[in-house]
C-alpha atoms as a PDB file:
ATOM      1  CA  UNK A   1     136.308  78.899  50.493  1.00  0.00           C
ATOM      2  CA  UNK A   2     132.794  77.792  48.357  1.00  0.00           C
ATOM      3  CA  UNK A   3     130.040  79.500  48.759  1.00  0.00           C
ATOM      4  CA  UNK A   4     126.690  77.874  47.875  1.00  0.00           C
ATOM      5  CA  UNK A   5     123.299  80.129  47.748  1.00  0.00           C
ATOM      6  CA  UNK A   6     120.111  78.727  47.087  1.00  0.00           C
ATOM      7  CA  UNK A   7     116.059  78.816  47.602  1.00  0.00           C
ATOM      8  CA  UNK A   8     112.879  77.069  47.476  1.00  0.00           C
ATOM      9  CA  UNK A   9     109.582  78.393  47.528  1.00  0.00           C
ATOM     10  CA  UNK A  10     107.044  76.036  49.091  1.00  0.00           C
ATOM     11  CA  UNK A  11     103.866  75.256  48.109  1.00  0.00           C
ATOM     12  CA  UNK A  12     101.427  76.936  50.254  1.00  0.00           C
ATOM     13  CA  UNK A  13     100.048  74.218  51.959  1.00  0.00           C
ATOM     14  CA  UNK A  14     103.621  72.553  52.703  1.00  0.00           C
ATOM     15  CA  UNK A  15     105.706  75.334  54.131  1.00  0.00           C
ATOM     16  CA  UNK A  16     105.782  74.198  57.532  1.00  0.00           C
ATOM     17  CA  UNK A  17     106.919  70.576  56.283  1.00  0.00           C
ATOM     18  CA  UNK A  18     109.496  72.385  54.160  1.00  0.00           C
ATOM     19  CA  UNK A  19     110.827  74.448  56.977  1.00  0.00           C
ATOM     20  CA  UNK A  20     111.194  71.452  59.134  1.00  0.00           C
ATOM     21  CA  UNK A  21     113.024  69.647  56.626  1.00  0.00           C
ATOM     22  CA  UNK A  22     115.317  72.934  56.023  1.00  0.00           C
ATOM     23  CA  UNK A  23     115.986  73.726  59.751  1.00  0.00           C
ATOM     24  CA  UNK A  24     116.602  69.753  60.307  1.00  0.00           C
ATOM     25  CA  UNK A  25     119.258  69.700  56.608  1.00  0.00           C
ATOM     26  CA  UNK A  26     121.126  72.695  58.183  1.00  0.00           C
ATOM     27  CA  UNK A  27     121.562  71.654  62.265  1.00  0.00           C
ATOM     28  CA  UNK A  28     122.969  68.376  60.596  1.00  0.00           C
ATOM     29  CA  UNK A  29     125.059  70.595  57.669  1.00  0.00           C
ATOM     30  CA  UNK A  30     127.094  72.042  60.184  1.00  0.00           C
ATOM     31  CA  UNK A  31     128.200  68.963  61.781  1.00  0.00           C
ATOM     32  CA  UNK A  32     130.391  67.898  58.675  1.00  0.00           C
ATOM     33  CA  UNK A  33     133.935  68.537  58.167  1.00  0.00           C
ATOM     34  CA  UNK A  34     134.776  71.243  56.654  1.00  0.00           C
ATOM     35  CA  UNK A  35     131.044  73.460  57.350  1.00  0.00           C
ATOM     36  CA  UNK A  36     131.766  76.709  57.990  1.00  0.00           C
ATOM     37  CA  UNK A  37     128.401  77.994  58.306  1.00  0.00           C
ATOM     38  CA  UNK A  38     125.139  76.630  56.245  1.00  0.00           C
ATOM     39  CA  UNK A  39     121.724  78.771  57.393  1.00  0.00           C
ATOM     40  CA  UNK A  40     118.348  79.160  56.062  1.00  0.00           C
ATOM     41  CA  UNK A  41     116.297  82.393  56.181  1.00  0.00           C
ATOM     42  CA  UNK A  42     112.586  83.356  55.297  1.00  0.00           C
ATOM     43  CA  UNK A  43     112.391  86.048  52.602  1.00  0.00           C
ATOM     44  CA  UNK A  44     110.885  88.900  53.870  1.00  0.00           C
ATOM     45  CA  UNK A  45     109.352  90.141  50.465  1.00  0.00           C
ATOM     46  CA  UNK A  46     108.301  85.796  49.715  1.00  0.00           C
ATOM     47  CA  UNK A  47     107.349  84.498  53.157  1.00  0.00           C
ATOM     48  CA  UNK A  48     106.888  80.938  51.429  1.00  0.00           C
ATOM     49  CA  UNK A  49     110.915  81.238  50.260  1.00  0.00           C
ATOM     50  CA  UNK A  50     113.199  79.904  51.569  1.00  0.00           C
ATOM     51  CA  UNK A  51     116.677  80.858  51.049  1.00  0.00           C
ATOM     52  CA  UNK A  52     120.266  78.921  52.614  1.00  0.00           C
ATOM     53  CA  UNK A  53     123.366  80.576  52.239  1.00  0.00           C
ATOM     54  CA  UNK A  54     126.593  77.906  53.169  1.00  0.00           C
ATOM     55  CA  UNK A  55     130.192  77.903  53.366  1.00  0.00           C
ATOM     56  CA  UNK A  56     132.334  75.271  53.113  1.00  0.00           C
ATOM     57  CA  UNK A  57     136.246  75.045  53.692  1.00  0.00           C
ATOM     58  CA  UNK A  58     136.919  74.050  50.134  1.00  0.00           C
ATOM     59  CA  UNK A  59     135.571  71.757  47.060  1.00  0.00           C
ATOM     60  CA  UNK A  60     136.334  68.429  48.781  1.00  0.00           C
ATOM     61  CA  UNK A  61     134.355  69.074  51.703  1.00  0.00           C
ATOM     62  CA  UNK A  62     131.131  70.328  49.691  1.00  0.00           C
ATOM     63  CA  UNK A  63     131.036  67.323  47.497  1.00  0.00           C
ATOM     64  CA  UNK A  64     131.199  65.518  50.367  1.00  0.00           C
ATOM     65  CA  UNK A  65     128.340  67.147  51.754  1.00  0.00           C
ATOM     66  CA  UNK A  66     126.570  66.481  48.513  1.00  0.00           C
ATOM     67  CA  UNK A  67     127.223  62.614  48.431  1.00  0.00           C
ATOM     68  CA  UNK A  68     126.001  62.292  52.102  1.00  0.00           C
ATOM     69  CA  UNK A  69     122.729  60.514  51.964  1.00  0.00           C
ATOM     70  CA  UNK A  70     120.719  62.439  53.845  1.00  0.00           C
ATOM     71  CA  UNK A  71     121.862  65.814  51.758  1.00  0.00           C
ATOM     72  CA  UNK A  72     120.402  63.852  48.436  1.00  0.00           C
ATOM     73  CA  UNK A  73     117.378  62.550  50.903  1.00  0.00           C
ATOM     74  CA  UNK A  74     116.346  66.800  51.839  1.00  0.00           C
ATOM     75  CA  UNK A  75     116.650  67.604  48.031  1.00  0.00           C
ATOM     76  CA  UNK A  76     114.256  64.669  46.756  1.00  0.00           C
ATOM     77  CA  UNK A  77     111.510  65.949  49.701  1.00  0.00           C
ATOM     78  CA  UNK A  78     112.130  69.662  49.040  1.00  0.00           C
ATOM     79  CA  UNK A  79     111.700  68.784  45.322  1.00  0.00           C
ATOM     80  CA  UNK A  80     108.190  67.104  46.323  1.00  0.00           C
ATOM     81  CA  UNK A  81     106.982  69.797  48.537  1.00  0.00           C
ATOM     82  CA  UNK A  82     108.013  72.872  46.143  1.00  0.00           C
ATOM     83  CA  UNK A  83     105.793  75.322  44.338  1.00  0.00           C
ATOM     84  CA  UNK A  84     108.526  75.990  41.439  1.00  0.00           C
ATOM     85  CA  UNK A  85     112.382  74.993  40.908  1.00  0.00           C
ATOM     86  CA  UNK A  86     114.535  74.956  43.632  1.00  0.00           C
ATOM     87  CA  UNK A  87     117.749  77.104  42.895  1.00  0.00           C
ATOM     88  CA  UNK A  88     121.142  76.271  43.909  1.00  0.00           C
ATOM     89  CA  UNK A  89     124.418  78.571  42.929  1.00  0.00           C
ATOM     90  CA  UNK A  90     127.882  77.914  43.904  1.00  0.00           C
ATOM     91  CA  UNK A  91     131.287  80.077  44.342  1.00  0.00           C
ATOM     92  CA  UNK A  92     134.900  79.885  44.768  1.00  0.00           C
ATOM     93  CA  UNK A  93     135.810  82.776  47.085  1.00  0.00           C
ATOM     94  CA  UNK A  94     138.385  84.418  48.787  1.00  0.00           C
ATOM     95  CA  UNK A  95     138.394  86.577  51.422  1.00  0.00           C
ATOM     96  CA  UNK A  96     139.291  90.216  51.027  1.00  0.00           C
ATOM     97  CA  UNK A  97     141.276  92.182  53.365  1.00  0.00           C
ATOM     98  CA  UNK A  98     139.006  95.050  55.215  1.00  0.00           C
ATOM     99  CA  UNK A  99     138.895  97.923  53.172  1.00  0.00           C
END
């Protein structure tokens, strides 16, 4: 499984654009093969960040996420509407039994 983390802090005057845009990326995330989940949370200590946390099934299906147009599309606008740099980390993980 990959598991992508990442954040944007919004400009103060654009947060409500940026959390359209977010909510909107997501609902359509988790329509593509192989989204396990893909959410987006207000920081409680940063209410203008926003932070996503996805995972996908494996690499294939989050590079197909990325070359979806409409993936690239949300990036360019959050880009525009952000008050620093967006982040972005990914990981390959595996599941561990309960301990």
């Amino acid at each position: 499984m990959i598991v992508v983390t990442g954040s944007v802090t919004a400009q103060q005057d654009s947060f409500d654009e940026v959390r359209r845009l977010s909510l909107e990326h997501v609902h359509r995330s988790r329509l593509e093969p192989g989204c396990i989940s893909h959410a987006v949370q207000v920081d409680c200590e940063n209410p203008s960040r926003l932070v996503f946390f996805e995972q996908w099934a494996d690499r294939a299906a989050l590079l197909n996420h990325f070359a979806v147009s409409a993936s690239r599309e949300f990036v360019k606008s959050l880009h525009a509407l952000a008050a620093a740099a967006t982040t972005i980390e990914m990981y390959d993980a595996t599941r561990l039994e309960k301990l």
